[in-house]
C-alpha atoms as a PDB file:
ATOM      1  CA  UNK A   1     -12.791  -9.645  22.803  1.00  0.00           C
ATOM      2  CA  UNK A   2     -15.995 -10.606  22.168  1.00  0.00           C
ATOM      3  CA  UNK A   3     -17.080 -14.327  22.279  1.00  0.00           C
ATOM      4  CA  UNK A   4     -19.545 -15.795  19.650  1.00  0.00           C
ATOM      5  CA  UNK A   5     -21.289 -18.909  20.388  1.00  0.00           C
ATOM      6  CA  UNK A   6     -20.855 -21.566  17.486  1.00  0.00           C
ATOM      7  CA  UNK A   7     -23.824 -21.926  15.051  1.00  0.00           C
ATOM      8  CA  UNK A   8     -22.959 -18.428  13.904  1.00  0.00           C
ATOM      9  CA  UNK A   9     -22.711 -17.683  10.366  1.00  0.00           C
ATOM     10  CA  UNK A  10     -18.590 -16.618   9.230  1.00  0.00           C
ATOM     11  CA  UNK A  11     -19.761 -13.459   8.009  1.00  0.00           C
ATOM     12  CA  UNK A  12     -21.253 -12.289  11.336  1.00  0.00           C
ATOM     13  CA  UNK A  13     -17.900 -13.404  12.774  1.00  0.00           C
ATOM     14  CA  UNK A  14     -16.412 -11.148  10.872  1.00  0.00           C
ATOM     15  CA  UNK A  15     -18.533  -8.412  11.704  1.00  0.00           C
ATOM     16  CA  UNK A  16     -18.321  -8.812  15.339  1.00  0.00           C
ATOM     17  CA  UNK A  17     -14.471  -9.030  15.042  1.00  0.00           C
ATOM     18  CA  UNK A  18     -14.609  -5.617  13.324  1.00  0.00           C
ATOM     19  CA  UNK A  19     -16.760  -3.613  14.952  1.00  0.00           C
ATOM     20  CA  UNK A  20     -14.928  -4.658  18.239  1.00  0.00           C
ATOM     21  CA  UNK A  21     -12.018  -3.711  16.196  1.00  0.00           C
ATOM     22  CA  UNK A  22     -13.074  -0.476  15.685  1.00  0.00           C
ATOM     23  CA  UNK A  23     -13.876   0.168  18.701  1.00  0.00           C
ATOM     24  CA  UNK A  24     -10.144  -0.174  20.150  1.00  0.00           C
ATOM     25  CA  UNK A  25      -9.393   1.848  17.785  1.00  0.00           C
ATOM     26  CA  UNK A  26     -11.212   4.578  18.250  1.00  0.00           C
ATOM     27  CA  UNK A  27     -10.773   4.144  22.238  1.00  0.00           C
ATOM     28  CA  UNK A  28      -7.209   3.654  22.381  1.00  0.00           C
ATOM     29  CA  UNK A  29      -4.399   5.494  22.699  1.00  0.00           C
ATOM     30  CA  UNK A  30      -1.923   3.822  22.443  1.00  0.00           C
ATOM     31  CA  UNK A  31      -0.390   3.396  19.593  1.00  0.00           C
ATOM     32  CA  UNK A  32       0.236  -1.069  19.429  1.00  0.00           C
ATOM     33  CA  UNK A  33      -3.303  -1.272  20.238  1.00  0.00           C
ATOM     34  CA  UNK A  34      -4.266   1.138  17.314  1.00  0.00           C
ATOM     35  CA  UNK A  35      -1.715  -0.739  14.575  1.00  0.00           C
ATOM     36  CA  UNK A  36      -3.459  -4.153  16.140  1.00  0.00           C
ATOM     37  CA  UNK A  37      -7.310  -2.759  15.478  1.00  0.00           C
ATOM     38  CA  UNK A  38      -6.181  -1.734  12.073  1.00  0.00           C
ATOM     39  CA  UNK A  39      -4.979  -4.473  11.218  1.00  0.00           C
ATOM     40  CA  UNK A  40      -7.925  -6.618  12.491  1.00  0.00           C
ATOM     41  CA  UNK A  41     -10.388  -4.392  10.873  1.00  0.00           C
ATOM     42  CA  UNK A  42      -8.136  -4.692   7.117  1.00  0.00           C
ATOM     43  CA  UNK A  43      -7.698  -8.586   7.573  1.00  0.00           C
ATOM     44  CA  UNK A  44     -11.549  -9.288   8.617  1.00  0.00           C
ATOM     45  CA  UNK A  45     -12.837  -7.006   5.562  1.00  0.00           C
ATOM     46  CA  UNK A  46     -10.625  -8.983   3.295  1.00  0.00           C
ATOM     47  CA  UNK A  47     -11.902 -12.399   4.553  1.00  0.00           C
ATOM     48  CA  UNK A  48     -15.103 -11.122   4.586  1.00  0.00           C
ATOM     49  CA  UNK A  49     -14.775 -10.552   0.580  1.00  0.00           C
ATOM     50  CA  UNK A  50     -13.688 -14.146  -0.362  1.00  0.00           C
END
């Protein structure tokens, strides 16, 4: 997973957290690691919209 140094605004957090997201998703095969990415990309999309 990507690290991102502090002073970093929450919304490009979130943005980090899902395009590394979707990139295990689209990489993996297996299917944990998919359920995992999908979930990470729904729950960081939601936050991001509060």
């Amino acid at each position: 997973m990507f690290h991102v140094s502090s002073g970093t605004r929450p919304e490009e957090e979130q943005d980090v957290e899902i395009v590394s997201s979707q990139l295990a998703l689209e990489m993996s095969q297996t299917p944990e690691v998919q359920e995992l990415a999908q979930q990470m990309i729904d729950d960081h999309t939601m936050a991001g919209r509060k």
